[in-house]
Protein backbone atom coordinates (compact mmCIF):
# COMPACT_ATOMS: atom_id res chain seq x y z
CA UNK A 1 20.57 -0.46 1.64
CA UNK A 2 18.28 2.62 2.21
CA UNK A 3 15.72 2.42 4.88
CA UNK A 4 12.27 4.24 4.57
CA UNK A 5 11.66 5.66 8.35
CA UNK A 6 9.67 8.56 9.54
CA UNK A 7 10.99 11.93 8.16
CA UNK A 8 13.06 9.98 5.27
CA UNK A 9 13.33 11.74 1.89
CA UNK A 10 11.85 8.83 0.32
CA UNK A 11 8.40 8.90 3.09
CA UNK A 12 8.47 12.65 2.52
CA UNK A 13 8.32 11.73 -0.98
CA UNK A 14 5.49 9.81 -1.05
CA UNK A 15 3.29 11.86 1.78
CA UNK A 16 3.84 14.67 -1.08
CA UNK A 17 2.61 12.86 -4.30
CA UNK A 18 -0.43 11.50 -2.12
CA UNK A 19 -1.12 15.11 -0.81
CA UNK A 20 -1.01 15.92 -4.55
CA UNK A 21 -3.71 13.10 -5.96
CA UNK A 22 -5.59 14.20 -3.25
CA UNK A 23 -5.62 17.74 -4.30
CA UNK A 24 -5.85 17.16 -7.91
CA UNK A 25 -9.01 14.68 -7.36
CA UNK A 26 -10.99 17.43 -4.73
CA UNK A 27 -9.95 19.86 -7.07
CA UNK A 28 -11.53 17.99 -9.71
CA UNK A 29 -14.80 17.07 -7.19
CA UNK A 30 -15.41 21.48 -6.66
CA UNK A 31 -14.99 21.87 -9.90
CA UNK A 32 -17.69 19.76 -11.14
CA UNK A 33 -19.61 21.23 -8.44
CA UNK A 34 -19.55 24.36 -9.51
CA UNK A 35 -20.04 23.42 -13.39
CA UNK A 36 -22.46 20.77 -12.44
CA UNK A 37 -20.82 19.02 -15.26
CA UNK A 38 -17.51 17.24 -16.17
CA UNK A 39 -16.68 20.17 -18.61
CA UNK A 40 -13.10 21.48 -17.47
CA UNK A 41 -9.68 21.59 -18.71
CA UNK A 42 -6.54 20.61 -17.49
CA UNK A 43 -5.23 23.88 -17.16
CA UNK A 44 -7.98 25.12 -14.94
CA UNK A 45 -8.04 21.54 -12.86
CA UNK A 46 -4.24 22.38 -12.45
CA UNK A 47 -4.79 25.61 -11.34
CA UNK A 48 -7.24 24.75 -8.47
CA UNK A 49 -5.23 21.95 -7.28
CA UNK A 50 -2.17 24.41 -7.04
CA UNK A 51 -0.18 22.26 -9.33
CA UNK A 52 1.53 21.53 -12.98
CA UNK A 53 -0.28 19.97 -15.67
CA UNK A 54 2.88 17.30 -15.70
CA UNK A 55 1.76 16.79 -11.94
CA UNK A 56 -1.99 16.27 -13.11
CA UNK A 57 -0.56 13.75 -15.93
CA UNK A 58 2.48 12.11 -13.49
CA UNK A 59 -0.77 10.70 -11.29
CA UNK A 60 -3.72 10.20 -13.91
CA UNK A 61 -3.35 9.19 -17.60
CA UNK A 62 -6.10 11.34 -18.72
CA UNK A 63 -8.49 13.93 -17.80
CA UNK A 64 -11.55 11.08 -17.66
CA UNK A 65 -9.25 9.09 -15.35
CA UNK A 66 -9.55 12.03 -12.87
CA UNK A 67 -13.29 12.64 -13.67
CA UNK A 68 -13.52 8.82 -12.92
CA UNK A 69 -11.76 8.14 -9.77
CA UNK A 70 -14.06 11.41 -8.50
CA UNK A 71 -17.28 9.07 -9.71
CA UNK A 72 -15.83 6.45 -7.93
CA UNK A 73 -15.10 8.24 -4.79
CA UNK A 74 -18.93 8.98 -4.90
CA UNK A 75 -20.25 5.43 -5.52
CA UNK A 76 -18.01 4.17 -2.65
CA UNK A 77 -20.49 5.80 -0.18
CA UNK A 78 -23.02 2.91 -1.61
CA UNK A 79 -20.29 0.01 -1.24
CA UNK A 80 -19.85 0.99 2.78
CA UNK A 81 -23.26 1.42 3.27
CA UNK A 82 -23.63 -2.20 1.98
CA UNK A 83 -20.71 -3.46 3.89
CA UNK A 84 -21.90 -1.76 6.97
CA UNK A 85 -25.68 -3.69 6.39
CA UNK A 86 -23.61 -7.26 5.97
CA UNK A 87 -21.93 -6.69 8.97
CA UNK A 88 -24.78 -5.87 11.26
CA UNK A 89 -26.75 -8.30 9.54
CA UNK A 90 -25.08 -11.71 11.49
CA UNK A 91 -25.48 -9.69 15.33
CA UNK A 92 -29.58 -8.92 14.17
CA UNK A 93 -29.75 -12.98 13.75
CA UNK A 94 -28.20 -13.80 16.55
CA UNK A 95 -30.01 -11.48 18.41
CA UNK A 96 -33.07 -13.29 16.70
CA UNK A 97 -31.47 -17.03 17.38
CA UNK A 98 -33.61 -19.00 19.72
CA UNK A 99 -31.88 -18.90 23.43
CA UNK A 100 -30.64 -22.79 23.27
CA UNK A 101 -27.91 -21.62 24.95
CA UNK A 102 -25.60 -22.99 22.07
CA UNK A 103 -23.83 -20.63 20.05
CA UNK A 104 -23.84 -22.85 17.32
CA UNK A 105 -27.85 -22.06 16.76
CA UNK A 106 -27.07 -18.46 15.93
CA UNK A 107 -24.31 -19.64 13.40
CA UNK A 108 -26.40 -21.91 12.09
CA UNK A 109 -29.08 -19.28 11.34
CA UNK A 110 -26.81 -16.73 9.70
CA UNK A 111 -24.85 -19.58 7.37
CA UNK A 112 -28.82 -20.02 6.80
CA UNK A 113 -29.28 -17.02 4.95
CA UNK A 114 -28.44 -16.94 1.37
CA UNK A 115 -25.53 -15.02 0.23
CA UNK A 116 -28.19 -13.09 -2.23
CA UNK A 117 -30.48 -12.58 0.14
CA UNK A 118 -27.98 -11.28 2.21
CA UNK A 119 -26.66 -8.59 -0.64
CA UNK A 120 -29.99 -7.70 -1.89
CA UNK A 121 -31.37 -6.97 1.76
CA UNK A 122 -28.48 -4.72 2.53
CA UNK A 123 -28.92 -3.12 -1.23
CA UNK A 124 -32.42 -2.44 -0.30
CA UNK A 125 -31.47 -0.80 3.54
CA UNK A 126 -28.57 1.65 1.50
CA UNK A 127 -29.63 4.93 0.56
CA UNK A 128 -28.64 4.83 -3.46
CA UNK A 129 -30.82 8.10 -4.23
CA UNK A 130 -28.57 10.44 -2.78
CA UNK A 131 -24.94 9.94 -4.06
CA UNK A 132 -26.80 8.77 -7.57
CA UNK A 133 -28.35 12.01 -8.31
CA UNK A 134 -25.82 14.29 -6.63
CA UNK A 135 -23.20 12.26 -9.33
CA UNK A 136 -25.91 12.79 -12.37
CA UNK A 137 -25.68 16.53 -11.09
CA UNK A 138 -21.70 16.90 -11.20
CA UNK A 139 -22.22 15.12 -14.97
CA UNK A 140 -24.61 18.01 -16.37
CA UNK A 141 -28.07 16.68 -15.48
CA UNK A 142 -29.32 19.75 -15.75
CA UNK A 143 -28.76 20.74 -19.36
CA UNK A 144 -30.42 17.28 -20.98
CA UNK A 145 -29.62 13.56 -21.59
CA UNK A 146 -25.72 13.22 -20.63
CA UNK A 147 -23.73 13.70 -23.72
CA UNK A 148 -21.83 10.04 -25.27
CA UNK A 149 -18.46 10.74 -23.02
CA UNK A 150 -20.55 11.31 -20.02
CA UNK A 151 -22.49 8.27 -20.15
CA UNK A 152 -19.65 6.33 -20.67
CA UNK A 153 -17.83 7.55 -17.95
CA UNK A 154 -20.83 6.78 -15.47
CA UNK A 155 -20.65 3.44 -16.69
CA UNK A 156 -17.12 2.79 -16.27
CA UNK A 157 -17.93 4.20 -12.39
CA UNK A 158 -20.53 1.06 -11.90
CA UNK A 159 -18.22 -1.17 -13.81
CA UNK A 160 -15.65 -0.11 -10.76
CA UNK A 161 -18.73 -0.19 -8.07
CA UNK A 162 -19.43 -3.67 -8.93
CA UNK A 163 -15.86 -4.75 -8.59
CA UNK A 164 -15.84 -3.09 -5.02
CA UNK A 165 -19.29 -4.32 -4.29
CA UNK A 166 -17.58 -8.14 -4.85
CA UNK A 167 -14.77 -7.38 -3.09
CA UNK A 168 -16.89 -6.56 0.23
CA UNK A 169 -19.47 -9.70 -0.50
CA UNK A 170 -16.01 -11.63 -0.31
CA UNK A 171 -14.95 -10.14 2.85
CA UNK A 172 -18.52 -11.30 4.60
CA UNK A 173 -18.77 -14.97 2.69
CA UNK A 174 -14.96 -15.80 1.90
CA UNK A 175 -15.90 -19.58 1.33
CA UNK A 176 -18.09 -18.08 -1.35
CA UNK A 177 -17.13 -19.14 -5.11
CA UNK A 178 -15.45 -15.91 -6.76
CA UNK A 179 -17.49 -17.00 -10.14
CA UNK A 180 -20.93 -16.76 -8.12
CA UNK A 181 -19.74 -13.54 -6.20
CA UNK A 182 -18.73 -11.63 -10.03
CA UNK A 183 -21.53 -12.99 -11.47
CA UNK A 184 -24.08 -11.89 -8.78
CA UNK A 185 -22.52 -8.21 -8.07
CA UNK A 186 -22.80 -8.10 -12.13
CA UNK A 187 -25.97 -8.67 -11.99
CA UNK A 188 -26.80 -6.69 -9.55
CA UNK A 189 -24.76 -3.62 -10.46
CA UNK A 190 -25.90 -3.62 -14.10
CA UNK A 191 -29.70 -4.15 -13.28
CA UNK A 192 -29.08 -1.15 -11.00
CA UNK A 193 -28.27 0.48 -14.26
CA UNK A 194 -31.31 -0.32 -15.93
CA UNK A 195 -33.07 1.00 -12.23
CA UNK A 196 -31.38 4.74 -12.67
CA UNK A 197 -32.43 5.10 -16.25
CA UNK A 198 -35.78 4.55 -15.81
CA UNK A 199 -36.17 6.04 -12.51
CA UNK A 200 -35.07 9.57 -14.09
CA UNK A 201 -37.56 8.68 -17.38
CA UNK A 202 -40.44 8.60 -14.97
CA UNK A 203 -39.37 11.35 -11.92
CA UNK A 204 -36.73 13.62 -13.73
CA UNK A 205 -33.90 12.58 -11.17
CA UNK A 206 -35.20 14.37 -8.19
CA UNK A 207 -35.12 13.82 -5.10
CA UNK A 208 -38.03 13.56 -3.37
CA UNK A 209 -40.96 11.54 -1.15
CA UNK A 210 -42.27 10.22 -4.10
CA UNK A 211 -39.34 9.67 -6.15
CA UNK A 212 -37.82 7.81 -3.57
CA UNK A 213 -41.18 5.19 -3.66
CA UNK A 214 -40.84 4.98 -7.33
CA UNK A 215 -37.14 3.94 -7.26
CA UNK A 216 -37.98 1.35 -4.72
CA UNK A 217 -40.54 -0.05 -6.38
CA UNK A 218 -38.30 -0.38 -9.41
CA UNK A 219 -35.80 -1.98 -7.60
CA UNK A 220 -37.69 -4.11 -5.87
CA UNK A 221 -38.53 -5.60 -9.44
CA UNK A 222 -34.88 -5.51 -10.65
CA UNK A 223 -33.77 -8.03 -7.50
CA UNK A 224 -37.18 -10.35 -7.66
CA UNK A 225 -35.96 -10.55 -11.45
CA UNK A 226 -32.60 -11.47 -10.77
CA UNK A 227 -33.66 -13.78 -7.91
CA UNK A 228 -36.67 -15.28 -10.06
CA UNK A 229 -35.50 -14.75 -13.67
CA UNK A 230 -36.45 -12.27 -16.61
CA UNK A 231 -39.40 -14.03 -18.45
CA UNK A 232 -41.48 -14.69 -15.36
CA UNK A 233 -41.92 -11.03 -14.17
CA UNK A 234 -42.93 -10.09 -17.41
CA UNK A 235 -44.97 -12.84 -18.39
CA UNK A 236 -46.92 -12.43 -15.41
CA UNK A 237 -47.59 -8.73 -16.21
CA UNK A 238 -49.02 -9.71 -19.21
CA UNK A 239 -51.39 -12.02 -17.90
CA UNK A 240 -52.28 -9.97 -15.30
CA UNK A 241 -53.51 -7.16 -18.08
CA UNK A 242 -55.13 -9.78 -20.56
CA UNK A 243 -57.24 -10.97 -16.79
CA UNK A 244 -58.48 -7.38 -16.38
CA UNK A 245 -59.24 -6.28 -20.17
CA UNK A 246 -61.32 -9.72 -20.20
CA UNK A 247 -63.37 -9.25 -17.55
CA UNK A 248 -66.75 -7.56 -18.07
């Protein structure tokens, strides 16, 4: 039997195929930097990584594979700022626990708090401007509405983000009902969707002071809509308007 120590040819091995996706994946990353789009070839993703096109295709299956893992890489940044917010959020309650002297009241007040609550708070306290319009950069921003593969592929990154996004919700409530925790990062993710496209309808995709206010405003109304449901936010609007064009 063949042991895998330190120094072994099978652990030198493997340090060199993950030095490889590593360098393949940055490669890819600078590369859409510089394009500010996803429009490269093998050949020249090869040749910045320093390595074969069979080496590209012995770690990736495709070219989109790549582009994706780099989108994903990007969208991470959201998933530990989340995680980070869910675990500071039990200390800030205790902190906030009345001084009974039992530690059982602090407990009590973070099992309190509503696993939603919990997930929309820390969505709210994570900075989702940033890595969302440096990614809409690296996919050709600039030039015009993304073309049909590019869309796509920024969809299959929040289809991954809200997979992540569950996984970390489970690591914080782990008595919490994997059908609730899917369905609610679903929700959440895909509404966030809806938040990005028309966020860059009404501010172009910059960032800026006022940007920023409009995207949380919108998302604001994505979470009371998934907290509250779809017809009431809208049906409310309306009667709000039909109030002021009534009144003289």
């Amino acid at each position: 039997m063949v042991h895998d120590r330190n120094g072994s040819p099978q652990s030198r091995h493997a340090a060199l195929k993950a030095r490889h996706r590593r360098a393949i994946v940055d490669a890819a990353a600078a590369l859409m930097g510089e394009f500010e789009s996803a429009h490269f070839t093998v050949d020249q993703l090869a040749e910045r990584a320093d390595v074969s096109r069979r080496t590209v295709f012995n770690h990736f299956g495709s070219l989109d594979d790549v582009i994706l893992e780099v989108l994903s890489g990007m969208l991470e940044t959201i998933v530990d700022g989340i995680d980070a917010d869910l675990a500071a959020a039990p200390a800030a309650e205790v902190a906030a626990a009345p001084a009974t002297g039992h530690a059982s009241a602090a407990a009590d007040r973070t099992s309190a708090t509503p696993m939603f609550d919990r997930v929309s708070a820390a969505l709210r306290g994570t900075d989702l401007v940033a890595p969302i319009t440096r990614l809409r950069r690296m996919l050709g921003e600039h030039s015009g509405t993304p073309t049909p593969g590019e869309a796509v592929l920024f969809e299959r990154a929040f289809t991954d983000l809200s997979a992540r996004l569950a996984a970390a919700v489970r690591r914080h409530h782990p008595d919490a009902d994997d059908f609730t925790v899917e369905l609610m990062c679903g929700a959440l993710v895909s509404g966030g969707l809806v938040v990005v496209r028309h966020w860059e309808e009404t501010t172009g995709g910059v960032d800026t002071a006022e940007s920023r206010r409009v995207w949380d405003d919108l998302l604001q109304r994505m979470i009371s809509a998934a907290r509250s449901g779809y017809g009431a936010t809208s049906s409310t609007g309306m009667n709000c308007a039909s109030s002021s064009t009534g009144t003289n």
